[in-house]
N, C-alpha and C. Protein backbone atom coordinates (compact mmCIF):
# COMPACT_ATOMS: atom_id res chain seq x y z
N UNK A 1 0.85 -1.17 0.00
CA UNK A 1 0.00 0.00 0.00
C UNK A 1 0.90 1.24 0.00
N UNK A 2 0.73 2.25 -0.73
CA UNK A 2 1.39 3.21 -0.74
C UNK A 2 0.80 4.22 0.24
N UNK A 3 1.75 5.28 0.58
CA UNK A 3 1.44 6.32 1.56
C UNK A 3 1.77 7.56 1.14
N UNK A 4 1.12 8.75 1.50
CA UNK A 4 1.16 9.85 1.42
C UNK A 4 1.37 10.46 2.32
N UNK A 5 2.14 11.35 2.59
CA UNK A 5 2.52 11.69 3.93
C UNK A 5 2.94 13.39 3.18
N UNK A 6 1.77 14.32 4.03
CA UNK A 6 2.08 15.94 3.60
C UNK A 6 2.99 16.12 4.83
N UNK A 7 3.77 17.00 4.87
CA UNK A 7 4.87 17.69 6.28
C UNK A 7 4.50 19.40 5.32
N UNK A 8 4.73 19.66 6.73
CA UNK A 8 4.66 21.42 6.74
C UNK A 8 6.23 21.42 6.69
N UNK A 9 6.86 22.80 5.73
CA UNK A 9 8.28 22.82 5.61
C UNK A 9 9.13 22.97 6.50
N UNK A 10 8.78 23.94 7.54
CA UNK A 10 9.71 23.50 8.54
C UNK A 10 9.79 22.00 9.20
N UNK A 11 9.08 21.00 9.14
CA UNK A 11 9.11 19.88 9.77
C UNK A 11 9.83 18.70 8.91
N UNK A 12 9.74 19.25 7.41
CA UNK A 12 10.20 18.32 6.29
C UNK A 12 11.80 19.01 6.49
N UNK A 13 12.09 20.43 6.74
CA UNK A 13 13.49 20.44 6.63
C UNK A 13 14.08 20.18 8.19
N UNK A 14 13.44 20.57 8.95
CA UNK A 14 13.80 19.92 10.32
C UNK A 14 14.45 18.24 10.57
N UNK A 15 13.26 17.46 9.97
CA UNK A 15 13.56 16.14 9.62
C UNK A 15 14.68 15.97 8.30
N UNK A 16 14.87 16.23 7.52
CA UNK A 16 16.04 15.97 6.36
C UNK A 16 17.43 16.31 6.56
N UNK A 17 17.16 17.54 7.87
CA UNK A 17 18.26 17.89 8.49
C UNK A 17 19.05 16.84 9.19
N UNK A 18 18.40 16.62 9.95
CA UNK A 18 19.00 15.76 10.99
C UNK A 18 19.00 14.15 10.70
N UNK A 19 18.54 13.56 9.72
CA UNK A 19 18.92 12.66 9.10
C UNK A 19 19.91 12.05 7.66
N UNK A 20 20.60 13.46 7.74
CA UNK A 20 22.03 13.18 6.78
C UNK A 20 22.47 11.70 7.04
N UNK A 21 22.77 10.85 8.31
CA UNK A 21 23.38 9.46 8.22
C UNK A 21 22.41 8.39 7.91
N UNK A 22 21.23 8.73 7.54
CA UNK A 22 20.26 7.69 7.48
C UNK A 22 19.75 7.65 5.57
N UNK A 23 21.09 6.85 5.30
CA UNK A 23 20.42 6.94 3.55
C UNK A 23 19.49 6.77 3.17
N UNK A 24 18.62 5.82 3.48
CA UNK A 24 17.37 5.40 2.88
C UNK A 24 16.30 6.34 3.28
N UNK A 25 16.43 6.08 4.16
CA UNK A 25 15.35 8.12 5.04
C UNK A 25 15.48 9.31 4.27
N UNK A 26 16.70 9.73 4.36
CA UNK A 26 16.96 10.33 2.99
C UNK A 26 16.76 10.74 1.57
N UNK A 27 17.03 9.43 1.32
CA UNK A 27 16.29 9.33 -0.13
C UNK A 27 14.47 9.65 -0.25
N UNK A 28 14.22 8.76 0.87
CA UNK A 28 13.09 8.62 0.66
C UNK A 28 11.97 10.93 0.29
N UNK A 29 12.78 11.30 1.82
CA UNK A 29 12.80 12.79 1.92
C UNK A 29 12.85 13.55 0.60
N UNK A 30 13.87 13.17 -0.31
CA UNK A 30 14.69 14.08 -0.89
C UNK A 30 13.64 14.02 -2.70
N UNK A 31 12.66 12.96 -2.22
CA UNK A 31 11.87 12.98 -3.37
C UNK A 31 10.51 13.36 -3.45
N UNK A 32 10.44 13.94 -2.17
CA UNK A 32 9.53 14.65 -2.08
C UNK A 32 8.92 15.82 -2.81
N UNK A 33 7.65 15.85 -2.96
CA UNK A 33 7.21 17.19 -4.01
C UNK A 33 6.55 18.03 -3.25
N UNK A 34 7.26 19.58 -3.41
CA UNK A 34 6.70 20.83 -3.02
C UNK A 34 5.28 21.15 -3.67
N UNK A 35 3.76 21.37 -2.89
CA UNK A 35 2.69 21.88 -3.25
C UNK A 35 2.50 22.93 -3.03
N UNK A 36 2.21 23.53 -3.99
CA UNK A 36 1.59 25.48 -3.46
C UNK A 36 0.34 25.00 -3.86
N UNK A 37 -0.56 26.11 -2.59
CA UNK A 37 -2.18 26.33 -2.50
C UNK A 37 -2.17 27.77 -2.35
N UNK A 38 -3.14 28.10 -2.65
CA UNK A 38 -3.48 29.32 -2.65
C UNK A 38 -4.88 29.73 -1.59
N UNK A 39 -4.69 29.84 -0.50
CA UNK A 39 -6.03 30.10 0.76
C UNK A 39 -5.75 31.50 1.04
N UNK A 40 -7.46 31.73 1.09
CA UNK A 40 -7.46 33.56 1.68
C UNK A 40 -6.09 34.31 0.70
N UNK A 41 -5.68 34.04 -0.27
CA UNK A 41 -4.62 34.58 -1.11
C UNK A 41 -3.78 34.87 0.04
N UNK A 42 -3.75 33.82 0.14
CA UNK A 42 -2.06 33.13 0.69
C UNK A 42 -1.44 31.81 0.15
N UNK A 43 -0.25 31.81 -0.31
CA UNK A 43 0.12 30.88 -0.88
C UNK A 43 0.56 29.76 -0.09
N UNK A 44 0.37 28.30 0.54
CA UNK A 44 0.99 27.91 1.52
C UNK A 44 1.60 26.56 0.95
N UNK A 45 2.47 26.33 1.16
CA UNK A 45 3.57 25.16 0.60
C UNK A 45 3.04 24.11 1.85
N UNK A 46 3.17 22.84 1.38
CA UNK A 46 3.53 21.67 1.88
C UNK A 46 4.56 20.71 1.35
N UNK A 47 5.03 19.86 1.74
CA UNK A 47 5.88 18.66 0.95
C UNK A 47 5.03 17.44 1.21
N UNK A 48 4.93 16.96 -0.05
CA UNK A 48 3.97 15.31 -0.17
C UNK A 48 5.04 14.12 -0.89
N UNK A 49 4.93 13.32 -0.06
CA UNK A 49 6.11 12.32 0.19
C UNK A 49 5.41 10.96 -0.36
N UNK A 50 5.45 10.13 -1.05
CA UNK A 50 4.85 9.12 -1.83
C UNK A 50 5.68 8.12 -1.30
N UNK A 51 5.46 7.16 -0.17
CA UNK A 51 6.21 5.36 -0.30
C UNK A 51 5.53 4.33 0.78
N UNK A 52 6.26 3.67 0.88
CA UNK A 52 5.54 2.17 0.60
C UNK A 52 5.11 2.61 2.22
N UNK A 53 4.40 1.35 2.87
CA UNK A 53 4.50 1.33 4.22
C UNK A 53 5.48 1.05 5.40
N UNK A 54 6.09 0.37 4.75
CA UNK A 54 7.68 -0.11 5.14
C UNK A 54 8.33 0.78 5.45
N UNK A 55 8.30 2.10 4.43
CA UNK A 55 8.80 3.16 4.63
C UNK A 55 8.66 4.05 5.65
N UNK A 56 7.64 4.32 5.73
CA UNK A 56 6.73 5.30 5.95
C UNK A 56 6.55 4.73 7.99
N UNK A 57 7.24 3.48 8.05
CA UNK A 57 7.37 3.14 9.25
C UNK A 57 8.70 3.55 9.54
N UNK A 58 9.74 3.35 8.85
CA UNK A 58 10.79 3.59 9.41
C UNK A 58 11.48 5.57 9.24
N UNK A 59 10.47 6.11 8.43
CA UNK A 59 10.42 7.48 8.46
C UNK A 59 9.88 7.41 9.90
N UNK A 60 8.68 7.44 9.91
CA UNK A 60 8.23 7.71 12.00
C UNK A 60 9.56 7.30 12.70
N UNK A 61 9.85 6.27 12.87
CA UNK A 61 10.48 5.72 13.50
C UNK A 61 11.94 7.21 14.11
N UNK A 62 12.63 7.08 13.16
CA UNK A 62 13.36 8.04 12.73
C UNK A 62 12.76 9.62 13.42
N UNK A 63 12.06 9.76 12.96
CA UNK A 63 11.49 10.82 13.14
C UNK A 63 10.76 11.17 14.92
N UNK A 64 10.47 9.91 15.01
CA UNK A 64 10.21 10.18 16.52
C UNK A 64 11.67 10.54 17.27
N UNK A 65 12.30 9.85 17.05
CA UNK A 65 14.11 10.47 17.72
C UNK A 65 14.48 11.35 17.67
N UNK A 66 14.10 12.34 16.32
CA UNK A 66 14.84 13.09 15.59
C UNK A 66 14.42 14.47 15.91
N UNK A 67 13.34 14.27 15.66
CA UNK A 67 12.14 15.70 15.15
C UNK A 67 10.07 15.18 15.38
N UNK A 68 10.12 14.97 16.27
CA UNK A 68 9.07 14.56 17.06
C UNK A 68 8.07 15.18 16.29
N UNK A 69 7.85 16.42 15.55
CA UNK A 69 6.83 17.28 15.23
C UNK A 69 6.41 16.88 13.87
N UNK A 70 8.05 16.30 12.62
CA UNK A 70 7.38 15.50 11.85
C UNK A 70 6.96 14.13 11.82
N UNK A 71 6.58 13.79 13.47
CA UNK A 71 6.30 12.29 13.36
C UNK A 71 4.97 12.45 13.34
N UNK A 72 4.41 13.40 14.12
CA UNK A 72 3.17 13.97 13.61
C UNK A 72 2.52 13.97 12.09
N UNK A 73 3.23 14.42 11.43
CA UNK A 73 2.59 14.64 9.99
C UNK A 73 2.87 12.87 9.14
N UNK A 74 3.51 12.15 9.74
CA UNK A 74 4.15 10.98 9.12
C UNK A 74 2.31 9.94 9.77
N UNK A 75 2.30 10.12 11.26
CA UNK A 75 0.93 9.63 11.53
C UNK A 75 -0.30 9.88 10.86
N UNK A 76 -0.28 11.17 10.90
CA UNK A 76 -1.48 11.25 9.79
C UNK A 76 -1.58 10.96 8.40
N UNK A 77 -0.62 10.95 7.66
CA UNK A 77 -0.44 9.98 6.36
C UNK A 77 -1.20 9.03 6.81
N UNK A 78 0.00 8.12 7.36
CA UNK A 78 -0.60 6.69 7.67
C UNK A 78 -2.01 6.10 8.06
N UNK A 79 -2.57 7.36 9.33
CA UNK A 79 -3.35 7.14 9.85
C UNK A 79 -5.07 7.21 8.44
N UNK A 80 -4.60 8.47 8.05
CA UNK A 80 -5.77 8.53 6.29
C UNK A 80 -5.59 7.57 5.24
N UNK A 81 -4.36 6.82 5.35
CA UNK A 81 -4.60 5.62 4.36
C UNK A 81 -5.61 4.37 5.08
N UNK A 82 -4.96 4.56 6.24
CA UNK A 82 -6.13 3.35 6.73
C UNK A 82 -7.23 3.47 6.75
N UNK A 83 -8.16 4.77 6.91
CA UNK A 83 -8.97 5.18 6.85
C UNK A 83 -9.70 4.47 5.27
N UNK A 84 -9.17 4.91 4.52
CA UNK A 84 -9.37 4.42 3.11
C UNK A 84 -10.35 2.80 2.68
């Protein structure tokens, strides 16, 4: 099952930061796609992160150590696919 996982930018660069030694985390990060929206004409960016579940476990994982705030946005991915 694939996952979607949006992060607000400070939490996507917070997390990419601090996982320079973790290649596969990494990678996974670094393919992420920037969204612009346009609300109340404001433009607001997110990053939407596309992978497996496997992944998307060991991103939390990571992320709970790391940067606690994008483990948040990594749960709710997960948590709206199951929903599905």
């Amino acid at each position: 099952m694939k996952i979607l996982i949006e992060m607000v930018p400070d939490h996507y660069d917070g997390l990419l930061e601090g996982c320079h030694g973790f290649q596969d985390a990494f990678s996974i990060l670094k393919n992420g796609v920037v969204l612009h929206c346009q609300t109340s004409g404001k433009d607001q960016r997110s990053i939407a992160i596309l992978c497996d579940e496997a992944q998307a476990k060991r991103l939390l994982e990571l992320a709970a150590r790391l940067y606690p705030a994008a483990a948040a946005d990594i749960v709710r991915g997960v948590a709206f696919e199951r929903e599905l």
